[in-house]
C-alpha atoms as a PDB file:
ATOM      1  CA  UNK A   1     -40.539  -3.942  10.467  1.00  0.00           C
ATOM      2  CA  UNK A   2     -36.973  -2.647   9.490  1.00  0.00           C
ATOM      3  CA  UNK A   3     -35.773   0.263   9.953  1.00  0.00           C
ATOM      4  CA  UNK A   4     -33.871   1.901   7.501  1.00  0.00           C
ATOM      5  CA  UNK A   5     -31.475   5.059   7.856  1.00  0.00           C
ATOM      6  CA  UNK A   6     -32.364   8.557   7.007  1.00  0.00           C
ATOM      7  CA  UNK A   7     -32.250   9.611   3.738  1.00  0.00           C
ATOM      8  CA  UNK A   8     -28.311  11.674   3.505  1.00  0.00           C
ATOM      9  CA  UNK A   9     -28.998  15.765   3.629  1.00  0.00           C
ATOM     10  CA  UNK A  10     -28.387  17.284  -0.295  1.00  0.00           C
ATOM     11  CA  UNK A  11     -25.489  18.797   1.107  1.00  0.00           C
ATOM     12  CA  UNK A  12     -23.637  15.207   2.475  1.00  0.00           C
ATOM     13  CA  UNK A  13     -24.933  14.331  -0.554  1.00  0.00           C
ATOM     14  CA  UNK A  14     -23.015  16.846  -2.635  1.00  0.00           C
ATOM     15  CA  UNK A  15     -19.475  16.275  -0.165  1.00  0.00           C
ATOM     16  CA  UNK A  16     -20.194  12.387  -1.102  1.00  0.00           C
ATOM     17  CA  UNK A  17     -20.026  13.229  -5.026  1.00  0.00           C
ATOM     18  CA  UNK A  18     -17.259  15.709  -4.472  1.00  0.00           C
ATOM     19  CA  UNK A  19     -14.953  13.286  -2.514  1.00  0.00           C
ATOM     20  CA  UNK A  20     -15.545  10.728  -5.000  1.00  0.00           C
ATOM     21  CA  UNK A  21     -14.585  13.082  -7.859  1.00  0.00           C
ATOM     22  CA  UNK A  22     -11.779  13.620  -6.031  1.00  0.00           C
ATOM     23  CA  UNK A  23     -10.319  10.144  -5.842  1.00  0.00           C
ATOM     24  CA  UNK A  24     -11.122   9.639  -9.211  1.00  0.00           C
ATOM     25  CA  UNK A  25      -8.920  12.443 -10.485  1.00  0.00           C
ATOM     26  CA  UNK A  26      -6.351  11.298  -8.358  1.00  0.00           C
ATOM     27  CA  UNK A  27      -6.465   7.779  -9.462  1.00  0.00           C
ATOM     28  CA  UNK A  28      -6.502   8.781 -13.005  1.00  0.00           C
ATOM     29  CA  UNK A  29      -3.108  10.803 -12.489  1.00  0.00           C
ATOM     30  CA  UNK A  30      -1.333   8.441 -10.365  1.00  0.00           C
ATOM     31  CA  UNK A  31      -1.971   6.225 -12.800  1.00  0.00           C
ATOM     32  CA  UNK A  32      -0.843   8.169 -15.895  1.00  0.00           C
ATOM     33  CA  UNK A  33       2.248   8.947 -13.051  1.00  0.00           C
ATOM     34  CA  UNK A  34       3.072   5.358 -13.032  1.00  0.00           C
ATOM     35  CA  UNK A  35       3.004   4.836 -16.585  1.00  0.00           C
ATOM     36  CA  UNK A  36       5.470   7.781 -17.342  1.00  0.00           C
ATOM     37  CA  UNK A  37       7.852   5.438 -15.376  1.00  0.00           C
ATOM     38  CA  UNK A  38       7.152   2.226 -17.444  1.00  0.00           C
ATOM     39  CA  UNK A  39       4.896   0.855 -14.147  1.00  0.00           C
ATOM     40  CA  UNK A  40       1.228  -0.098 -13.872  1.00  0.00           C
ATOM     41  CA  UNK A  41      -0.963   1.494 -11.187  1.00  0.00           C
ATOM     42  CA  UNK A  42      -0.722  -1.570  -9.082  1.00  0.00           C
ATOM     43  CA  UNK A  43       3.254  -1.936  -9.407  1.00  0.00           C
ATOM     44  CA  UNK A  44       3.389   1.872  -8.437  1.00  0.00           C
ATOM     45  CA  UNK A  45       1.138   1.380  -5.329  1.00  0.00           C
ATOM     46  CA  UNK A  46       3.289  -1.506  -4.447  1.00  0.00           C
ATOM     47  CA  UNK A  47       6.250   0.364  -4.726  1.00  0.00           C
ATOM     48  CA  UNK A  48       5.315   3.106  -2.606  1.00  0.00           C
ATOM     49  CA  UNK A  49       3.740   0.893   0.224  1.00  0.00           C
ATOM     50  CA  UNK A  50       7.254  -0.828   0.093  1.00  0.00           C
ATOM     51  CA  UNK A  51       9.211   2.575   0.709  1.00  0.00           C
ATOM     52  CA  UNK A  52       8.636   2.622   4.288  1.00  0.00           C
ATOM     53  CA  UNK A  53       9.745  -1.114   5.071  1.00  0.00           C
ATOM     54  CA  UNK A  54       9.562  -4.660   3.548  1.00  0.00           C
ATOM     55  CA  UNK A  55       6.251  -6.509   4.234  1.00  0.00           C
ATOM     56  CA  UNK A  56       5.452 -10.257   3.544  1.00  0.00           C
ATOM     57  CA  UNK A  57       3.167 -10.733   0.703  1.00  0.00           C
ATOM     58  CA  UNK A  58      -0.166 -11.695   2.702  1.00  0.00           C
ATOM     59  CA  UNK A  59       0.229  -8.038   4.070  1.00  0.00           C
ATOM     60  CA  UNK A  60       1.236  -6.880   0.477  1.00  0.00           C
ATOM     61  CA  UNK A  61      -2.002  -8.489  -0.357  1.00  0.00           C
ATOM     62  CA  UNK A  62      -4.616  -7.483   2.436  1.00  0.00           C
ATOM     63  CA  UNK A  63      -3.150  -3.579   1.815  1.00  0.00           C
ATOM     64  CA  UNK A  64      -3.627  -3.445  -1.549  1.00  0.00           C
ATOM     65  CA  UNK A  65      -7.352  -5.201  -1.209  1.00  0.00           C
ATOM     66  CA  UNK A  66      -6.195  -8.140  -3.761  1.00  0.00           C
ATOM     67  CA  UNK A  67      -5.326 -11.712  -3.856  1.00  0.00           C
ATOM     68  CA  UNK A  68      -2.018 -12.926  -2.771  1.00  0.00           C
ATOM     69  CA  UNK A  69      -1.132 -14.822  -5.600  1.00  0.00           C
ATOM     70  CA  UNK A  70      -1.989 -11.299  -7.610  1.00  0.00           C
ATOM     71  CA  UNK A  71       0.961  -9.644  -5.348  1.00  0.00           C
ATOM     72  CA  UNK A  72       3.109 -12.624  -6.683  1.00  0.00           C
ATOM     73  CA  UNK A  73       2.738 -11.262 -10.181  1.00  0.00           C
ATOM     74  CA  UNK A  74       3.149  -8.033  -9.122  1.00  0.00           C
ATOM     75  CA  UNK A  75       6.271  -9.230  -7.085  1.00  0.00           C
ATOM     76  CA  UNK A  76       7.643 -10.839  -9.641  1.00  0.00           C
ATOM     77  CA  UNK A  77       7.641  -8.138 -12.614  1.00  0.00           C
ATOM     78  CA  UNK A  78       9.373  -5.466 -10.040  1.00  0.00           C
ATOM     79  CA  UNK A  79      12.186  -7.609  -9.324  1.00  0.00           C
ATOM     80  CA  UNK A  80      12.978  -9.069 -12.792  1.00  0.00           C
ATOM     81  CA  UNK A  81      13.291  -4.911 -13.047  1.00  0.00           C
ATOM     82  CA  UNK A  82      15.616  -4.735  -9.782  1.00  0.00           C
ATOM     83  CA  UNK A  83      12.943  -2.479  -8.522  1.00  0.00           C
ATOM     84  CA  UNK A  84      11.832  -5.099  -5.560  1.00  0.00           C
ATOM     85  CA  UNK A  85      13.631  -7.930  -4.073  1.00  0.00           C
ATOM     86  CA  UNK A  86      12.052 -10.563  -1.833  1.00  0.00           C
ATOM     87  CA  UNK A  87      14.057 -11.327   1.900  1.00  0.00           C
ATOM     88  CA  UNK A  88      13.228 -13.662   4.627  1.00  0.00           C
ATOM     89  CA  UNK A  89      11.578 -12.103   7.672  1.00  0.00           C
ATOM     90  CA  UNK A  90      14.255 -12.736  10.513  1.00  0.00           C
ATOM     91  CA  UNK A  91      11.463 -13.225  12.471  1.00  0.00           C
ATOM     92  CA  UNK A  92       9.719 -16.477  10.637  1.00  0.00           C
ATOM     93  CA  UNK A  93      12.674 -17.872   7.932  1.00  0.00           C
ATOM     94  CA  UNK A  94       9.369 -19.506   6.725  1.00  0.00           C
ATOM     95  CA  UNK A  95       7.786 -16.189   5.355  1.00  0.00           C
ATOM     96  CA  UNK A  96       9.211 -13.922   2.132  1.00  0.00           C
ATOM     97  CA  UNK A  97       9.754 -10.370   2.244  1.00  0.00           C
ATOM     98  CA  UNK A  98       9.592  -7.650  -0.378  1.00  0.00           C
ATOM     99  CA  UNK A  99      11.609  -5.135   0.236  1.00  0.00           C
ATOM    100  CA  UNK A 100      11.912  -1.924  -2.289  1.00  0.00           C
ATOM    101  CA  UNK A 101      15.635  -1.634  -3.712  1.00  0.00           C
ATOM    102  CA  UNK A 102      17.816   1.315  -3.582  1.00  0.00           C
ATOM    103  CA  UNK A 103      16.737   1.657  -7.173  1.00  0.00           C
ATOM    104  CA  UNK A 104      13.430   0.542  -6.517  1.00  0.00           C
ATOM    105  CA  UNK A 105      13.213   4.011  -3.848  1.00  0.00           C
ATOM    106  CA  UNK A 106      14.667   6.183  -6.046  1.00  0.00           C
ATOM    107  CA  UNK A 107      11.459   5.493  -8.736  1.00  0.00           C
ATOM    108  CA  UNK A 108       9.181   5.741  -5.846  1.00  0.00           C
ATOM    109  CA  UNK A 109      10.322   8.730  -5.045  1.00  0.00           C
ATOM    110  CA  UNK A 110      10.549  10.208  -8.540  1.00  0.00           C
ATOM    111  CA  UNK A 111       7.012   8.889  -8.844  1.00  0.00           C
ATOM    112  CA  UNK A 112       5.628  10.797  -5.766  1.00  0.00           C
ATOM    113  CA  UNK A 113       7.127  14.017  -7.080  1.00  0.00           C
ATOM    114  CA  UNK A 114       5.909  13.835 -10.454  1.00  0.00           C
ATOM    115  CA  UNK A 115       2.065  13.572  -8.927  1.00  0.00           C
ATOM    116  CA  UNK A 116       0.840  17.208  -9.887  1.00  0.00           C
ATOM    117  CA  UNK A 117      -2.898  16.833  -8.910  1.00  0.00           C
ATOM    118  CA  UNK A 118      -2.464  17.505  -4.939  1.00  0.00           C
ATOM    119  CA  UNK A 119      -0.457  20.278  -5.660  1.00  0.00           C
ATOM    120  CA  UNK A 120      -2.300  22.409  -7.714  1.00  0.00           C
ATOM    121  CA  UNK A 121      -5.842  23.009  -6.278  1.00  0.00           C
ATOM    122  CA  UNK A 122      -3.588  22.534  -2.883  1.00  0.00           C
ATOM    123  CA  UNK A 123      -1.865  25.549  -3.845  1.00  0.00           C
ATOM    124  CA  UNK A 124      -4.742  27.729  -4.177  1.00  0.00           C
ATOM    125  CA  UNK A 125      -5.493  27.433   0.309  1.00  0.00           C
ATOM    126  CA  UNK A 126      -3.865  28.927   2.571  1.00  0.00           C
ATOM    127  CA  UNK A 127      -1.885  26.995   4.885  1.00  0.00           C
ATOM    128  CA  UNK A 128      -4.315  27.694   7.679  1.00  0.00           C
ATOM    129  CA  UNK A 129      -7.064  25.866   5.080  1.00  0.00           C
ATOM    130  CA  UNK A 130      -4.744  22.914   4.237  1.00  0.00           C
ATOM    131  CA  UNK A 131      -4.455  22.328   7.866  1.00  0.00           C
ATOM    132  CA  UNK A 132      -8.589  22.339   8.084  1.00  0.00           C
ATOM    133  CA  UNK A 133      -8.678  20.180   5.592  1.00  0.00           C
ATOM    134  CA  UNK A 134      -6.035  17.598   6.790  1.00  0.00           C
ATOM    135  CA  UNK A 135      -7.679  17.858   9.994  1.00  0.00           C
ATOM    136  CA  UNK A 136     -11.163  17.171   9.043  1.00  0.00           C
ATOM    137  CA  UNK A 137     -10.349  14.034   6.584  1.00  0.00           C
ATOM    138  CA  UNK A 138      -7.728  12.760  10.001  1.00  0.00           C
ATOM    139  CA  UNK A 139     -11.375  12.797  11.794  1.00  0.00           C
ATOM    140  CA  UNK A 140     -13.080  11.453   8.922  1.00  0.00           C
ATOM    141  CA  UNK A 141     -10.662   8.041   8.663  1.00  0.00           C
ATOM    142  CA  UNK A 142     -10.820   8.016  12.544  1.00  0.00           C
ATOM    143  CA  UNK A 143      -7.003   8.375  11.530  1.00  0.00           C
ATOM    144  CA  UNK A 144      -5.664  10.641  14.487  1.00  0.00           C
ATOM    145  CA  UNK A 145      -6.003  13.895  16.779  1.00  0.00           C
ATOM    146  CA  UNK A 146      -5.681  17.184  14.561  1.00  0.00           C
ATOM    147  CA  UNK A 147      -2.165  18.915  14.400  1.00  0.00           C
ATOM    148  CA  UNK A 148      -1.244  22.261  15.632  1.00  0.00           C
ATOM    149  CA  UNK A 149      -1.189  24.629  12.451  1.00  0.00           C
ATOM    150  CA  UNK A 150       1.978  25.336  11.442  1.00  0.00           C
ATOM    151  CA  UNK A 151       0.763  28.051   8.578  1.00  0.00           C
ATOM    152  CA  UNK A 152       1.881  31.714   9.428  1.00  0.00           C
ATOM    153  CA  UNK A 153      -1.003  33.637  10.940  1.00  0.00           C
ATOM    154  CA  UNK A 154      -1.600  35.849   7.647  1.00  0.00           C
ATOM    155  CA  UNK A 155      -2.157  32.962   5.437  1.00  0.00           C
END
């Protein structure tokens, strides 16, 4: 006999169906973001995972949940734009880099700020309810302790 798991409450079932309408929207507009700036979606993601610090490709590749030799591609078209450049890892000579370039940041950047979507239903909580909200999807992805509020007490 197996068991099998309760059958999800209506109202998890309506926060399921909500979250993924969320991510959907947000998908849609990042990717209509990237293609303002002559990327794809998957050139843009790179691009912004690359902002913080160069990674090798296999990390590139288990980040972005795809296939190394996808990355490659990927890779490739971003630094034929001067947008990425690959490095050896002064750790291993043996293993390539990509690192974002100077000019490479500067799209990343212009990217991020050009994402409307977070901002505008974001605008219409408070502070205090932004930092309920950060705080509860922190807890959700298991992601970190909550942070003090840093909203003014009348908001």
């Amino acid at each position: 006999m197996s068991s099998r798991p309760a059958p999800a409450d209506p109202l998890t079932l309506e926060v399921v169906e909500l979250i993924g309408s969320v991510v959907a929207r947000y998908h849609q507009e990042y990717d209509e973001a990237a293609a303002r700036h002559a990327l794809t979606g998957s050139q843009a993601r790179l691009l912004t995972l690359l902002r913080h610090r160069p990674l090798p490709m296999r990390e590139i590749a288990r980040r972005l949940k795809c296939e190394p030799s996808n990355v490659t591609g990927i890779v490739d078209r971003l630094e034929s734009r001067g947008l990425v450049e690959r490095r050896p890892d002064p750790a291993d000579r043996r293993v390539k880099l990509a690192a974002v370039t100077d000019e490479g940041r500067e799209t990343a950047d212009r990217l991020r700020a050009s994402l409307d979507f977070a901002r505008e239903p974001l605008a219409d909580l408070t502070s205090a309810e932004r930092a309920v909200l950060r705080d509860l999807l922190k807890r959700m992805l298991g992601t970190g302790r909550p942070e003090p509020s840093r909203g003014r007490a009348g908001d």
